[in-house]
C-alpha atoms as a PDB file:
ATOM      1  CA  UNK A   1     -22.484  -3.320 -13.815  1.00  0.00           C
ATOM      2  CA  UNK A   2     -25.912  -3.875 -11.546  1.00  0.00           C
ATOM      3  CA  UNK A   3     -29.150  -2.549 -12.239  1.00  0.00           C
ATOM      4  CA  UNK A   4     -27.800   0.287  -9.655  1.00  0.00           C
ATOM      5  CA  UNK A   5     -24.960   1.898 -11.080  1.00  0.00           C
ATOM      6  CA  UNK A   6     -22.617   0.088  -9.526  1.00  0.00           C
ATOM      7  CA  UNK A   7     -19.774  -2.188 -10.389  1.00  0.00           C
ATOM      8  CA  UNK A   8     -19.415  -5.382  -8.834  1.00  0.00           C
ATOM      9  CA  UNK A   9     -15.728  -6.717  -8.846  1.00  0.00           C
ATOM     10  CA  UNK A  10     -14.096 -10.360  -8.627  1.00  0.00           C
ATOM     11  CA  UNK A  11     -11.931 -11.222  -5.753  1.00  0.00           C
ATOM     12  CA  UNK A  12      -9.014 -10.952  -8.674  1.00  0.00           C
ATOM     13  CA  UNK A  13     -10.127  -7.249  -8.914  1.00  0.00           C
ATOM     14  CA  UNK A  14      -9.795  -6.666  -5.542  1.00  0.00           C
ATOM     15  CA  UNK A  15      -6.483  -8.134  -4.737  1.00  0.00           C
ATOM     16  CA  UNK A  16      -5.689  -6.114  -7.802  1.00  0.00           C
ATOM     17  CA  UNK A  17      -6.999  -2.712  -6.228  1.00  0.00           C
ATOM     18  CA  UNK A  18      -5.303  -3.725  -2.733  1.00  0.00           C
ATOM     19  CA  UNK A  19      -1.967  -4.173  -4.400  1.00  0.00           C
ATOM     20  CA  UNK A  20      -2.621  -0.629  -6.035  1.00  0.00           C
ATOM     21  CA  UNK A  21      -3.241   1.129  -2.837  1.00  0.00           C
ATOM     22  CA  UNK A  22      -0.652  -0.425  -1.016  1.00  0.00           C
ATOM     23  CA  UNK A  23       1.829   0.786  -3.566  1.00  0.00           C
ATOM     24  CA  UNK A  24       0.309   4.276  -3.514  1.00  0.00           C
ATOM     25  CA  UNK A  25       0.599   4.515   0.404  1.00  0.00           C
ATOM     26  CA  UNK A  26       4.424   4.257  -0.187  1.00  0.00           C
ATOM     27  CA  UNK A  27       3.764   7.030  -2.571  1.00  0.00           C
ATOM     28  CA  UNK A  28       4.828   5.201  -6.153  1.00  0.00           C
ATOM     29  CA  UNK A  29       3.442   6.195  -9.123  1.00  0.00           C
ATOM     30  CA  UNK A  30       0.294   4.995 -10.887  1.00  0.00           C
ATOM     31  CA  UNK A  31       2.823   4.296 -14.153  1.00  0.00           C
ATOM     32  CA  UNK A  32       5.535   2.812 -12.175  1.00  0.00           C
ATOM     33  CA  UNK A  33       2.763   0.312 -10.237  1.00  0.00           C
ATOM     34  CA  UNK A  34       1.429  -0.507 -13.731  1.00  0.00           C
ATOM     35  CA  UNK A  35       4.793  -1.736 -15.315  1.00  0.00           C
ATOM     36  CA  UNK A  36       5.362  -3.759 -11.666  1.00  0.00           C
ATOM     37  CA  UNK A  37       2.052  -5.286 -11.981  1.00  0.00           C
ATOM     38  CA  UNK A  38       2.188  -6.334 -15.572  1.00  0.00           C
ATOM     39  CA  UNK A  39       5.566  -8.250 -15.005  1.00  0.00           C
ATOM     40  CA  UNK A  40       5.177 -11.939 -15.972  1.00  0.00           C
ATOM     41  CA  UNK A  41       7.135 -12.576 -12.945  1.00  0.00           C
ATOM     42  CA  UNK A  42       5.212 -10.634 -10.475  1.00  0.00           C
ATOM     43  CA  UNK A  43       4.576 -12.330  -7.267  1.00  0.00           C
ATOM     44  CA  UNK A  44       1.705 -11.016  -5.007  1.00  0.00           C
ATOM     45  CA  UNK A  45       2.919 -12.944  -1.799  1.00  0.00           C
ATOM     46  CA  UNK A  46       6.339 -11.276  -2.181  1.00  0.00           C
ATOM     47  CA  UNK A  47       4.839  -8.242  -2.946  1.00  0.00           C
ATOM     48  CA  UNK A  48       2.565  -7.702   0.224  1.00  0.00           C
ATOM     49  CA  UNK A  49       5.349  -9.314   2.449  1.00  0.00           C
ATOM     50  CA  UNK A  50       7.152  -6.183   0.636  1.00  0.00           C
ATOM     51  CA  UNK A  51       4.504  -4.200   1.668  1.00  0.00           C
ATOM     52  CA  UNK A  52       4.367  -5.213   5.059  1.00  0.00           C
ATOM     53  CA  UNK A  53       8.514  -4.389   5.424  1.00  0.00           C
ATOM     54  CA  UNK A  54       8.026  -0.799   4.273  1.00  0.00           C
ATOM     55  CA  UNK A  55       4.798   0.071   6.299  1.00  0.00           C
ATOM     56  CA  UNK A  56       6.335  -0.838   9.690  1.00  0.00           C
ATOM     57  CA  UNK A  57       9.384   1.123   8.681  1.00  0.00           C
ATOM     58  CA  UNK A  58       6.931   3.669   8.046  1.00  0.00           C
ATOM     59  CA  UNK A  59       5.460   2.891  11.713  1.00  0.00           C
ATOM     60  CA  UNK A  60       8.530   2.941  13.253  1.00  0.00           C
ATOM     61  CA  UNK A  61       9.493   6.169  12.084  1.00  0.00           C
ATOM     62  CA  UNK A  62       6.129   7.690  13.039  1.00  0.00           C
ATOM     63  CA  UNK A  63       6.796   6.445  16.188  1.00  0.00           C
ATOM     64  CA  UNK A  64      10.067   7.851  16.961  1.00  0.00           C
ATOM     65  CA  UNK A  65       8.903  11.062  16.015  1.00  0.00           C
ATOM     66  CA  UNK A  66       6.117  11.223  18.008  1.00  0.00           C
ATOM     67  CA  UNK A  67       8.188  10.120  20.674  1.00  0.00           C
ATOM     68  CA  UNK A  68      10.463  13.374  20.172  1.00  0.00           C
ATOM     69  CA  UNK A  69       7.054  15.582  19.680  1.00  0.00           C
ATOM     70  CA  UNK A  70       6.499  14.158  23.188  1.00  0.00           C
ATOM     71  CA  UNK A  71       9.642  14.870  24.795  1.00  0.00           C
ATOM     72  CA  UNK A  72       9.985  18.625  23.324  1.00  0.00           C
ATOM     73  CA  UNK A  73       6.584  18.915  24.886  1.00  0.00           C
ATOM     74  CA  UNK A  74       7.295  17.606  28.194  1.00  0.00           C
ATOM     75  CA  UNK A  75      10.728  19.390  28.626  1.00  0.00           C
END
């Protein structure tokens, strides 16, 4: 911890966090994360390519219904 309060974190930390909220925004639990994580054979490459599947399934499906919000609007 600095002189200021804060914590400063390693870049380990960090990919840590990232991993954390990436899990989160596909709405997993803390506990469930935490046993992922702590697998031996956890892989953080495959895990944010993972990541990266499921968000632009998310996007997509945003999308389309945005696209019906605009049509009921329109018609």
């Amino acid at each position: 911890m600095g002189e200021n309060g804060y914590r400063y974190y390693g870049e380990e930390s960090l990919l840590q966090l990232q991993q954390i909220l990436f899990y989160r925004e596909l709405d997993m639990p803390l506990e469930d994360i935490k046993k992922i994580m702590a697998q031996s054979r956890f892989d953080a490459l495959k895990a944010l390519e993972g990541h990266k599947v499921a968000l632009k399934k998310r996007m997509d499906r945003i999308e389309c219904l945005l696209q019906t919000v605009d049509n009921t609007i329109n018609d």
